[in-house]
N, C-alpha and C. Protein backbone atom coordinates (compact mmCIF):
# COMPACT_ATOMS: atom_id res chain seq x y z
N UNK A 1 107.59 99.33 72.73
CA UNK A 1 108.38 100.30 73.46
C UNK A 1 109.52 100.84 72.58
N UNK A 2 110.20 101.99 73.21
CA UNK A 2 111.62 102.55 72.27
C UNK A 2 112.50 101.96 72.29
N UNK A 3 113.26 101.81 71.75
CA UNK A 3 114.61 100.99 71.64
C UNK A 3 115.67 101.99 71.44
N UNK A 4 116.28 102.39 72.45
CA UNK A 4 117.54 103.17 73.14
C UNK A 4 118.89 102.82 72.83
N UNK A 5 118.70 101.63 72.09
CA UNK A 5 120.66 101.12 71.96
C UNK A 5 121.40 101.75 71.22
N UNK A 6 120.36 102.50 69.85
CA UNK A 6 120.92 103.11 68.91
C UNK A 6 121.68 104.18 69.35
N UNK A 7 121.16 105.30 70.35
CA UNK A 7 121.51 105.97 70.79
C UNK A 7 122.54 106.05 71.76
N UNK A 8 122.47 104.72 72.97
CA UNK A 8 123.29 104.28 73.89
C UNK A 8 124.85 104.22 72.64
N UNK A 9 124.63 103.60 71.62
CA UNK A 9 125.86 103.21 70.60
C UNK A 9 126.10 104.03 70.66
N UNK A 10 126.08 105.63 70.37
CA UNK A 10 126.70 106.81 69.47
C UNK A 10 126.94 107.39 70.29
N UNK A 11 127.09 107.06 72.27
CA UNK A 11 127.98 107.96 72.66
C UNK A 11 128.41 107.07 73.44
N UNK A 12 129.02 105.65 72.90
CA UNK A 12 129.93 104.97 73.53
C UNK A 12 130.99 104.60 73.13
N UNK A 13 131.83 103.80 73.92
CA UNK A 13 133.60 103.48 73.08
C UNK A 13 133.13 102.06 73.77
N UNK A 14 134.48 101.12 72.87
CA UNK A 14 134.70 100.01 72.89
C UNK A 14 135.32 99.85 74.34
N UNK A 15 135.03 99.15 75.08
CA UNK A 15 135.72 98.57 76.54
C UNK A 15 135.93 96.68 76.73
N UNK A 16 137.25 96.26 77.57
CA UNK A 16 137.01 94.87 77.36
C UNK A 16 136.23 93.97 78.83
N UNK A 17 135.18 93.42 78.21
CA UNK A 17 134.46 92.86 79.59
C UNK A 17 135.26 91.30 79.50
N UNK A 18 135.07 90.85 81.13
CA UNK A 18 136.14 89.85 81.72
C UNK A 18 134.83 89.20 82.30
N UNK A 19 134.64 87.64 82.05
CA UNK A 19 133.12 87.46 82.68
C UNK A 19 133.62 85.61 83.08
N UNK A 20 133.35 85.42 84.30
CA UNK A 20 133.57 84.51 84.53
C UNK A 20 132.82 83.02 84.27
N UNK A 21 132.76 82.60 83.20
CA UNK A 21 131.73 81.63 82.79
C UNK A 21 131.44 80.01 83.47
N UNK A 22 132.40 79.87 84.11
CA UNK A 22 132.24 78.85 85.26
C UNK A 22 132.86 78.85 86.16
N UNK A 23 132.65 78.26 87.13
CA UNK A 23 133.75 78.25 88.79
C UNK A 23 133.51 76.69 89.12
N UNK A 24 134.31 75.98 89.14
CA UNK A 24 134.28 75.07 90.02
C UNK A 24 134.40 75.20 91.69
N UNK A 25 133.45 73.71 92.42
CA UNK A 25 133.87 74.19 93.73
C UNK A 25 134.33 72.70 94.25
N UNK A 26 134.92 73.19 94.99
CA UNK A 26 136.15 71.90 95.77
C UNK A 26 135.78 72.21 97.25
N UNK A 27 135.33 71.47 98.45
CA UNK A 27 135.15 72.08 100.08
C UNK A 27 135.04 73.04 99.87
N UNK A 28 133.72 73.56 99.47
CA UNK A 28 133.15 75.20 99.70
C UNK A 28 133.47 76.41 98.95
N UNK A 29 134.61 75.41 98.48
CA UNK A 29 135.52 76.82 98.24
C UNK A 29 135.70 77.24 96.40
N UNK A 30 135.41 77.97 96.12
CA UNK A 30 135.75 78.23 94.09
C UNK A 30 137.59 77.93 94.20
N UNK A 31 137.29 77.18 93.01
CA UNK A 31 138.73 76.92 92.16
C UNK A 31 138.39 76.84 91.07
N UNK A 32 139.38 77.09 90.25
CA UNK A 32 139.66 76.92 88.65
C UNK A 32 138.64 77.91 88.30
N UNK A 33 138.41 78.97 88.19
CA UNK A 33 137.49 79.65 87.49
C UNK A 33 137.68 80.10 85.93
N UNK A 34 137.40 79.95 85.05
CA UNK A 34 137.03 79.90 84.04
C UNK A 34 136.49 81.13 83.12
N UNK A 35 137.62 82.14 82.51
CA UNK A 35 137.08 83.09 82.10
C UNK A 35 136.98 83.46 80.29
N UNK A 36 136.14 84.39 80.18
CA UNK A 36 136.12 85.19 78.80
C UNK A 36 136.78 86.42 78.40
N UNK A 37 137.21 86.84 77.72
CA UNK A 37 137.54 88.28 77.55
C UNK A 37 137.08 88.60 76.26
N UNK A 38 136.08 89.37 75.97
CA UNK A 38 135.67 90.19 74.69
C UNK A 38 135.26 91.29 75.14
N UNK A 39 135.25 92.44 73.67
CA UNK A 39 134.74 93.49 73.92
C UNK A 39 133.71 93.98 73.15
N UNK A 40 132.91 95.10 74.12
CA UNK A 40 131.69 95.73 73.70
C UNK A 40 131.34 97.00 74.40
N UNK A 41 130.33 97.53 73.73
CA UNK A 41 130.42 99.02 73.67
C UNK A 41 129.74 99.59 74.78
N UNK A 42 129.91 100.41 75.58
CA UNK A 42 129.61 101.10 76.38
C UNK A 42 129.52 102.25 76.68
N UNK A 43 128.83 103.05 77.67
CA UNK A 43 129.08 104.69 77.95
C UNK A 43 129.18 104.64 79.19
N UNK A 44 130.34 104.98 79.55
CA UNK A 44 131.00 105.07 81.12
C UNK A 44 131.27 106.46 81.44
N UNK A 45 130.37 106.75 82.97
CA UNK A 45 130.79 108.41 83.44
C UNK A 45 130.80 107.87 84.67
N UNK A 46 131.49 109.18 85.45
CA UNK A 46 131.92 108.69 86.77
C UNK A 46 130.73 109.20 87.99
N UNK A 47 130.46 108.63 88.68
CA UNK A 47 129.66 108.97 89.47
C UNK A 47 129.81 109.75 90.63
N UNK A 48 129.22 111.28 90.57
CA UNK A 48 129.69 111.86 91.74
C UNK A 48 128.41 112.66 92.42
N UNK A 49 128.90 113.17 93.65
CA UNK A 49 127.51 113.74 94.02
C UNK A 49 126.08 113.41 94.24
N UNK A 50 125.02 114.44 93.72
CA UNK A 50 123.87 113.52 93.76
C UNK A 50 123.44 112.24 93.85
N UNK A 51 124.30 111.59 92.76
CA UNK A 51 124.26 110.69 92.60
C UNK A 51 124.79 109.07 93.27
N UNK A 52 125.35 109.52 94.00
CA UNK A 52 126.64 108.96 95.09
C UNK A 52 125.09 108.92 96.26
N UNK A 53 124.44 109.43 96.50
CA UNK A 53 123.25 109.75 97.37
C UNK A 53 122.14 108.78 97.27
N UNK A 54 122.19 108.36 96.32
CA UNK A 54 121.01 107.55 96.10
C UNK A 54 121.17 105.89 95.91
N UNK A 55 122.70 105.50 95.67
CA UNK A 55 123.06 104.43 95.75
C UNK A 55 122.99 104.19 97.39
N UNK A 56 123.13 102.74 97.55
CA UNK A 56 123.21 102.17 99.36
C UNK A 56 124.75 102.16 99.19
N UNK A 57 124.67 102.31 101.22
CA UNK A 57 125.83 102.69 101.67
C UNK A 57 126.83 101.87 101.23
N UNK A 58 126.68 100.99 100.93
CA UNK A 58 127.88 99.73 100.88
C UNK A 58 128.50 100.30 99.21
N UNK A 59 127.68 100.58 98.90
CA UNK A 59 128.25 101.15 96.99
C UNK A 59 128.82 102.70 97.15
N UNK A 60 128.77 102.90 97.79
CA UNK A 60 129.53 104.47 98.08
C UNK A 60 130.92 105.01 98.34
N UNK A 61 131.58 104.46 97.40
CA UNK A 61 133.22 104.42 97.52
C UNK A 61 133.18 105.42 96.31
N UNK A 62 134.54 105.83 96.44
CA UNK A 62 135.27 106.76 95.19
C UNK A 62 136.06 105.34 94.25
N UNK A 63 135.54 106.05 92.93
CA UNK A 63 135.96 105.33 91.69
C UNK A 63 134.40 104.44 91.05
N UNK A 64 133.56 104.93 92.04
CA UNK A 64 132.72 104.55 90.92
C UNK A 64 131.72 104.88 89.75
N UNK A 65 131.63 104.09 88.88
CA UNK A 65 130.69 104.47 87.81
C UNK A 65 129.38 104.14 87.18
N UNK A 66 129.08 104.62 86.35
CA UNK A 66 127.67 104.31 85.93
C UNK A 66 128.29 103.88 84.21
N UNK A 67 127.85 102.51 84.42
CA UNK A 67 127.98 101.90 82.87
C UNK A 67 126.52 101.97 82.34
N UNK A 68 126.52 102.19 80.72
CA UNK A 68 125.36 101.85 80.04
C UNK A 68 125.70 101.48 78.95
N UNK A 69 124.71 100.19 78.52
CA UNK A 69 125.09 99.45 77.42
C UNK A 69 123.96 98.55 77.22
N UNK A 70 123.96 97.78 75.70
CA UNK A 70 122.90 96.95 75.47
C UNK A 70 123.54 95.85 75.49
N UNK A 71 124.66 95.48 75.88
CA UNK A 71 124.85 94.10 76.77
C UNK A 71 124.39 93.79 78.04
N UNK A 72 124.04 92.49 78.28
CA UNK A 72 123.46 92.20 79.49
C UNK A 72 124.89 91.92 80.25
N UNK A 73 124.76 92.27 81.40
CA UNK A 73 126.16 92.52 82.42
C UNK A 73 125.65 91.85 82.71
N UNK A 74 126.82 91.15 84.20
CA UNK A 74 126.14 89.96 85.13
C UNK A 74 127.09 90.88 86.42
N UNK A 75 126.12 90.14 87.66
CA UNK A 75 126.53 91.14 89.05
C UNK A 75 126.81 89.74 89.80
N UNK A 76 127.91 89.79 90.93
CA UNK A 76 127.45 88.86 91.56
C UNK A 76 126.71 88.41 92.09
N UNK A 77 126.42 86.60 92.07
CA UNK A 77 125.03 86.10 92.54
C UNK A 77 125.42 84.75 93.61
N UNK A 78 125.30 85.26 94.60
CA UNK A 78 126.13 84.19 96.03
C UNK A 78 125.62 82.68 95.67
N UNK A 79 124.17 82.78 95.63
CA UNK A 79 123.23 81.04 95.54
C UNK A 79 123.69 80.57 94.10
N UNK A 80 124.28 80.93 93.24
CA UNK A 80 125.13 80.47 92.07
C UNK A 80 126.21 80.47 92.12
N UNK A 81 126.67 80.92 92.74
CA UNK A 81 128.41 81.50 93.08
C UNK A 81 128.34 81.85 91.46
N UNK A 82 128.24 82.61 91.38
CA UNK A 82 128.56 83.30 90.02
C UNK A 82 129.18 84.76 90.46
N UNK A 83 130.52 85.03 89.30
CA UNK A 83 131.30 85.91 89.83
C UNK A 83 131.06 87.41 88.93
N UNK A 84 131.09 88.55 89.66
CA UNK A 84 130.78 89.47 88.94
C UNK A 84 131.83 89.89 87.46
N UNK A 85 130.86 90.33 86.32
CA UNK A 85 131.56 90.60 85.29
C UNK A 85 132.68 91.83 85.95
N UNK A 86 133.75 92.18 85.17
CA UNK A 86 134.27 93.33 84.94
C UNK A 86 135.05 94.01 83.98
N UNK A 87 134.72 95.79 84.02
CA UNK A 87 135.30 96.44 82.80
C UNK A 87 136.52 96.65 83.09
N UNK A 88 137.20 96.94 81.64
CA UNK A 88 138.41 97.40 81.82
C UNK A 88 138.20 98.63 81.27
N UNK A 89 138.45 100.04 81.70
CA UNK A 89 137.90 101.52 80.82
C UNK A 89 139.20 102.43 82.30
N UNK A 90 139.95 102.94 80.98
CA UNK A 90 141.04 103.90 81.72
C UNK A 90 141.35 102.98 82.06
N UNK A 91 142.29 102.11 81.87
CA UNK A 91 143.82 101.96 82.48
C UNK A 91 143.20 100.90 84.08
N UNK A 92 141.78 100.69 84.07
CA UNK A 92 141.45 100.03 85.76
C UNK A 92 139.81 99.72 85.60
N UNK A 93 140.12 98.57 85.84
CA UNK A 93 138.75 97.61 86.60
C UNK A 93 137.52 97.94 87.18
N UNK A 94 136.65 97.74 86.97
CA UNK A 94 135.41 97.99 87.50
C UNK A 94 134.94 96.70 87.70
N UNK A 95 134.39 96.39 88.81
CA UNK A 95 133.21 94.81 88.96
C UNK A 95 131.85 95.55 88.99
N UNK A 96 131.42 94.97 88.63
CA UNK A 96 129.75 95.61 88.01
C UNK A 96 129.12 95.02 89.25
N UNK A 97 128.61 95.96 90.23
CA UNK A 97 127.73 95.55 91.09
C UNK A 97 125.93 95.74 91.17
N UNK A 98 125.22 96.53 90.52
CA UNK A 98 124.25 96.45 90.40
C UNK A 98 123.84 96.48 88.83
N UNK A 99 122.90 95.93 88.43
CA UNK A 99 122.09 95.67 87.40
C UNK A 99 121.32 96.05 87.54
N UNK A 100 120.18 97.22 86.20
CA UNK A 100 118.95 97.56 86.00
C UNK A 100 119.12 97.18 84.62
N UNK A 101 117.81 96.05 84.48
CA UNK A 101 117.41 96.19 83.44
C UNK A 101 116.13 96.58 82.54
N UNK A 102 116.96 98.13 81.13
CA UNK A 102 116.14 98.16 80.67
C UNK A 102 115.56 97.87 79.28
N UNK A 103 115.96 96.56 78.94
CA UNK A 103 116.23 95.92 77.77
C UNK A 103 114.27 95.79 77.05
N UNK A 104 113.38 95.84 77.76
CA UNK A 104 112.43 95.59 77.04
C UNK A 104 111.79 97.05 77.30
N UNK A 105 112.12 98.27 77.87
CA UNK A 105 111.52 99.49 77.60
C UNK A 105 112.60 100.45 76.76
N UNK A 106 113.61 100.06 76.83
CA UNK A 106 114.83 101.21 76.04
C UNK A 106 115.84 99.96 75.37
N UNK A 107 116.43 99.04 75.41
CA UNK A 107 117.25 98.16 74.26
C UNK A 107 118.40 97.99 75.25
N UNK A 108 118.39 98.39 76.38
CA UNK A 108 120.27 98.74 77.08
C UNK A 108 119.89 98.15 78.99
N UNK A 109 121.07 98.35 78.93
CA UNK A 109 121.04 97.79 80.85
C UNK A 109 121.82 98.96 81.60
N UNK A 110 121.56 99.56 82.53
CA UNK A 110 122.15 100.27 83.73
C UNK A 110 122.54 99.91 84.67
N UNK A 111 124.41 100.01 84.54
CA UNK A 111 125.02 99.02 85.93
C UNK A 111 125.77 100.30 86.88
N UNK A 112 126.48 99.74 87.85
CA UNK A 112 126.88 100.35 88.65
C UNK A 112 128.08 99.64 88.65
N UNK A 113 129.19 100.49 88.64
CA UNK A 113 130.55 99.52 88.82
C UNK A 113 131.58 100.03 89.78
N UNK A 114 132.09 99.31 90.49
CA UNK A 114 133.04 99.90 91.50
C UNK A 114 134.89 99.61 91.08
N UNK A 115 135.34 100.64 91.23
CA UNK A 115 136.85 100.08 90.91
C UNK A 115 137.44 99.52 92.12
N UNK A 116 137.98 98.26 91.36
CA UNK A 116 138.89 97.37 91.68
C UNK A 116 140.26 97.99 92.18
N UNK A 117 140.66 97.69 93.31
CA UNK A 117 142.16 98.09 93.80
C UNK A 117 143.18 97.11 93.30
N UNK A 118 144.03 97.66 92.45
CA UNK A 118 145.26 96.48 92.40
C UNK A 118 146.17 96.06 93.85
């Protein structure tokens, strides 16, 4: 198959991903979570319109975007309690809520990210 990263590279900028690499749990509940911060390259546009249409209702807020990159993102996953990655791009947060991956037909992954309210 093609391999797309080359291309994904040359119209992206550096952004810093925040990924939570463990959570402890105490009565049900996450404590101490356990994070990373490095960065890697991405192409972030904002999602409007059409496109706002085809996502489900629950993803249909203003501020969100469409990340692409040949890093594998992580989304949240409840039966792991695993916590969703997030970008930092402009000045504000995104939690990456959906994952497509197209790492074995194009080299890259297609996420969906929603901004974070401070």
């Amino acid at each position: 198959m093609n391999d797309l990263s080359d291309a994904v590279l040359q119209c992206s900028e550096e952004v810093v991903l925040t990924r939570h690499v463990s959570v402890s749990m105490e009565k049900g509940r996450k404590v101490d979570p356990r994070i990373e911060r490095f960065k890697i390259d991405a192409s972030i546009t904002p999602i409007t319109g059409e496109d706002l249409k085809r996502l489900g209702e629950n993803q249909r807020v203003e501020g969100t975007v469409l990340i692409i990159t040949p890093t594998r993102l992580l989304n949240a996953e409840s039966n792991t309690c695993r916590i969703a990655d997030m970008i930092h791009w402009h000045d504000a947060d995104y939690q990456v809520g959906t994952v497509k991956d197209w790492s074995y037909q194009g080299g890259f992954y297609e996420c969906v990210g929603t901004r974070r309210q401070r």
